[in-house]
C-alpha atoms as a PDB file:
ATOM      1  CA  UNK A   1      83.153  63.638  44.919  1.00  0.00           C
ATOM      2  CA  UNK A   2      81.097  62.015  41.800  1.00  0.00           C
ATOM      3  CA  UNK A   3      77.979  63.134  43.742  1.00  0.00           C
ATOM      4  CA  UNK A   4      78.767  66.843  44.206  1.00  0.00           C
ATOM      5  CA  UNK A   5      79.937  67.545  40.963  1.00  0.00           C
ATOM      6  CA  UNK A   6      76.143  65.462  39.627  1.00  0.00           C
ATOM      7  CA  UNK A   7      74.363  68.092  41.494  1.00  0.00           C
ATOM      8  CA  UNK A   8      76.291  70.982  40.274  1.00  0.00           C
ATOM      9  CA  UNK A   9      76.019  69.980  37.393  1.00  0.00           C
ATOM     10  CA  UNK A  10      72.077  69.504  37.548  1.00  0.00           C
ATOM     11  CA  UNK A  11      71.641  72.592  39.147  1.00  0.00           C
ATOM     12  CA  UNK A  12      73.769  74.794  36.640  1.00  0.00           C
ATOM     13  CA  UNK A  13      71.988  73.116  34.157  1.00  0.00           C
ATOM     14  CA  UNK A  14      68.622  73.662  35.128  1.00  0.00           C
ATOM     15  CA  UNK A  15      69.137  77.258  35.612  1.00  0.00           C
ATOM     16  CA  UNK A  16      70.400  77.421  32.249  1.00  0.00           C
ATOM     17  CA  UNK A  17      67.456  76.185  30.679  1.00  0.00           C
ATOM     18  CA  UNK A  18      65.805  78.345  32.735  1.00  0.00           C
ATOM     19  CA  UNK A  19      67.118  81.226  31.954  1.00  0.00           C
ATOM     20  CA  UNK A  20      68.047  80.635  27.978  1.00  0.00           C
ATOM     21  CA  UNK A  21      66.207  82.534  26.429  1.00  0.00           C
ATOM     22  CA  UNK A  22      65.967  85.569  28.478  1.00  0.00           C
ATOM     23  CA  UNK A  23      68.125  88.823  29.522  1.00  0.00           C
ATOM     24  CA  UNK A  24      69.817  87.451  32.465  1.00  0.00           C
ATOM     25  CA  UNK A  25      72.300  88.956  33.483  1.00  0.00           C
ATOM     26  CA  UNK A  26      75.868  86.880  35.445  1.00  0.00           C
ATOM     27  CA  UNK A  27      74.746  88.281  38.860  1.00  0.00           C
ATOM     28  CA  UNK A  28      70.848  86.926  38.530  1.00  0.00           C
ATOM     29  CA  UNK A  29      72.180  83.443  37.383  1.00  0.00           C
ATOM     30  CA  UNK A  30      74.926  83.850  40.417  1.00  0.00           C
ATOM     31  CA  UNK A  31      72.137  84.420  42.583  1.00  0.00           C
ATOM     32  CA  UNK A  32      69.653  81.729  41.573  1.00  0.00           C
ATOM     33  CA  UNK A  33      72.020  79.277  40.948  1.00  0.00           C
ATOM     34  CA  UNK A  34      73.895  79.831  44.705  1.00  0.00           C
ATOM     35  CA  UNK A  35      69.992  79.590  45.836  1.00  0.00           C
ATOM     36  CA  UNK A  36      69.421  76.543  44.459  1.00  0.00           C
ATOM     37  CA  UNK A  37      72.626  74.695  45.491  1.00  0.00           C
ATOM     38  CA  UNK A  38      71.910  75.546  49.025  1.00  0.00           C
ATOM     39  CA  UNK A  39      68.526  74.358  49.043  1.00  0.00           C
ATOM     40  CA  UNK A  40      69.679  70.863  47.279  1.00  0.00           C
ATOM     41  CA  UNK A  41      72.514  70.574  49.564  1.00  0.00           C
ATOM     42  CA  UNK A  42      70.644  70.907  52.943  1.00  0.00           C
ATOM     43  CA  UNK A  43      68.085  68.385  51.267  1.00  0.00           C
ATOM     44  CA  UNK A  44      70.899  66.336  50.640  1.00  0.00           C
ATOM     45  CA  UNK A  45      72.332  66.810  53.821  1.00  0.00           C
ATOM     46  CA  UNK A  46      68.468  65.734  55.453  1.00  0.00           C
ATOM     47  CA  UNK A  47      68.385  62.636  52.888  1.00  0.00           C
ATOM     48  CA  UNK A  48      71.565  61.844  54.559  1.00  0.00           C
ATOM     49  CA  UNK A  49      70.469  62.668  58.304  1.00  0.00           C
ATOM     50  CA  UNK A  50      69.802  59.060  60.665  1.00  0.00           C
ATOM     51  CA  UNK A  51      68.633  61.034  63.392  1.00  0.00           C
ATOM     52  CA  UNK A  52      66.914  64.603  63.053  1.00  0.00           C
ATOM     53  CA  UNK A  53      67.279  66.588  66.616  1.00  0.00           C
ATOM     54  CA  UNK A  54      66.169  70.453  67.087  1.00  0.00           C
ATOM     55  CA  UNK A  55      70.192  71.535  66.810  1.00  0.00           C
ATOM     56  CA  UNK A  56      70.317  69.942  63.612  1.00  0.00           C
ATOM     57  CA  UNK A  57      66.725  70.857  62.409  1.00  0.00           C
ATOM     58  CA  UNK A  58      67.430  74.775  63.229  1.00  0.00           C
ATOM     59  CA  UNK A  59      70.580  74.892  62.077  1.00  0.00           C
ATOM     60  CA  UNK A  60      69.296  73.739  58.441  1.00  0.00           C
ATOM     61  CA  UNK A  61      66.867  76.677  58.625  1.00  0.00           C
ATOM     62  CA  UNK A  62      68.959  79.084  59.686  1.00  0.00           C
ATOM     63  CA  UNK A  63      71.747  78.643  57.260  1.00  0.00           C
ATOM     64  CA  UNK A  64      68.736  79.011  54.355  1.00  0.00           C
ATOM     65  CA  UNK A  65      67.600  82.154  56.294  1.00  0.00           C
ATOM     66  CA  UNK A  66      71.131  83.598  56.626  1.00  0.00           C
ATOM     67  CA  UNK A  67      71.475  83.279  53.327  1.00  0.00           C
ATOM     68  CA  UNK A  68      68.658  85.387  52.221  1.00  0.00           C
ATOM     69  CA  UNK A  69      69.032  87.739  54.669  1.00  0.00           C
ATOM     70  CA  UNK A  70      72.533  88.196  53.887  1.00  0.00           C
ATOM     71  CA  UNK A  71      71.736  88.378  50.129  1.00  0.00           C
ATOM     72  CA  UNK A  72      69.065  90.771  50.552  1.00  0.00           C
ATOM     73  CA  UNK A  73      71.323  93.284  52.473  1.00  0.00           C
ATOM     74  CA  UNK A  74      73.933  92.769  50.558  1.00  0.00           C
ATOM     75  CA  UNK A  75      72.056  93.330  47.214  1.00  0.00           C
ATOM     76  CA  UNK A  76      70.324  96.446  48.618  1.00  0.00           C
ATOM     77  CA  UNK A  77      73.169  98.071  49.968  1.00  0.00           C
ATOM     78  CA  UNK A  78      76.401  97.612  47.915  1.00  0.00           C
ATOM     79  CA  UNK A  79      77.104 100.483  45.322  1.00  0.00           C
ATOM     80  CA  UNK A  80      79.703 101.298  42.096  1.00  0.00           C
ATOM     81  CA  UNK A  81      81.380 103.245  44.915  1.00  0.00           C
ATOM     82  CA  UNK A  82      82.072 100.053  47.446  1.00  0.00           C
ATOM     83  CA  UNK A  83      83.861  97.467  45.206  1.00  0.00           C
ATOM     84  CA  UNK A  84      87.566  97.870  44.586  1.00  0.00           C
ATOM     85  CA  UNK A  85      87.778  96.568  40.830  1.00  0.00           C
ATOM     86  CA  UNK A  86      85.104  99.786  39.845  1.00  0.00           C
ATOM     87  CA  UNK A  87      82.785  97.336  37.965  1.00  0.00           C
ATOM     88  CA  UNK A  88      80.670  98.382  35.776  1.00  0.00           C
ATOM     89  CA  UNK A  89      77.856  96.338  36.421  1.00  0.00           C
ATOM     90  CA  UNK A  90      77.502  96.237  40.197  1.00  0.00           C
ATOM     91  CA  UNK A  91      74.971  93.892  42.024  1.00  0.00           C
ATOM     92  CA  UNK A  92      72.652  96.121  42.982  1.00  0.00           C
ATOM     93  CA  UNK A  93      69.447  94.547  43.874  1.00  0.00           C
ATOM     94  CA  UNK A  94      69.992  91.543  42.412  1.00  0.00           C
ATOM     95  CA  UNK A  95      68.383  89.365  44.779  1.00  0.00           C
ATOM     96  CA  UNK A  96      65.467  91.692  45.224  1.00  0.00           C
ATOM     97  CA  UNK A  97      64.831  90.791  41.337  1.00  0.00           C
ATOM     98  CA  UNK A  98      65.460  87.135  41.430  1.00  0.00           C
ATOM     99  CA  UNK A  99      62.592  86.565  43.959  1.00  0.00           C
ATOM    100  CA  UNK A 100      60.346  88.564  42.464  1.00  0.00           C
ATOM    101  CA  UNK A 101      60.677  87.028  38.946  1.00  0.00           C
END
């Protein structure tokens, strides 16, 4: 439990620092920040790992890939029109703009 809340609080942290002094917006930090706890939980999970086997290998690259892929759809699809709250500042293209900055 001490351990997971470490590396949140390493990751929010470094994406705070990154991101102090600029105009980020919540759903960019979201974004980045859910990005970066994958990627240091599936290294955690492969620090942890006594045996690596295909299953185990693939399924670590998938879940990164489904991640993007679902992000990227996701960003590039969803409109004002689609959420039920009517938020003003939708996530449109927000992971589009995270990967390229």
């Amino acid at each position: 439990m001490l351990d997971a809340i470490w590396q949140s609080a390493v990751v929010y942290w470094i994406c705070h620092f990154t991101y102090i002094d600029t105009d980020c917006d919540m759903w960019t930090f979201g974004v980045v920040m859910c990005a970066q706890l994958l990627f240091v939980n599936t290294f955690h999970l492969a620090l942890l790992l006594q045996y690596w086997t295909w299953p185990m290998l693939l399924s670590m690259i998938l879940s990164v890939a489904s991640f993007f892929v679902c992000a990227l759809l996701y960003n590039g699809f969803v409109t004002a029109e689609w959420t039920w709250t009517n938020v003003k500042d939708t996530p449109v293209s927000i992971a589009q703009s995270a990967m390229i900055d």
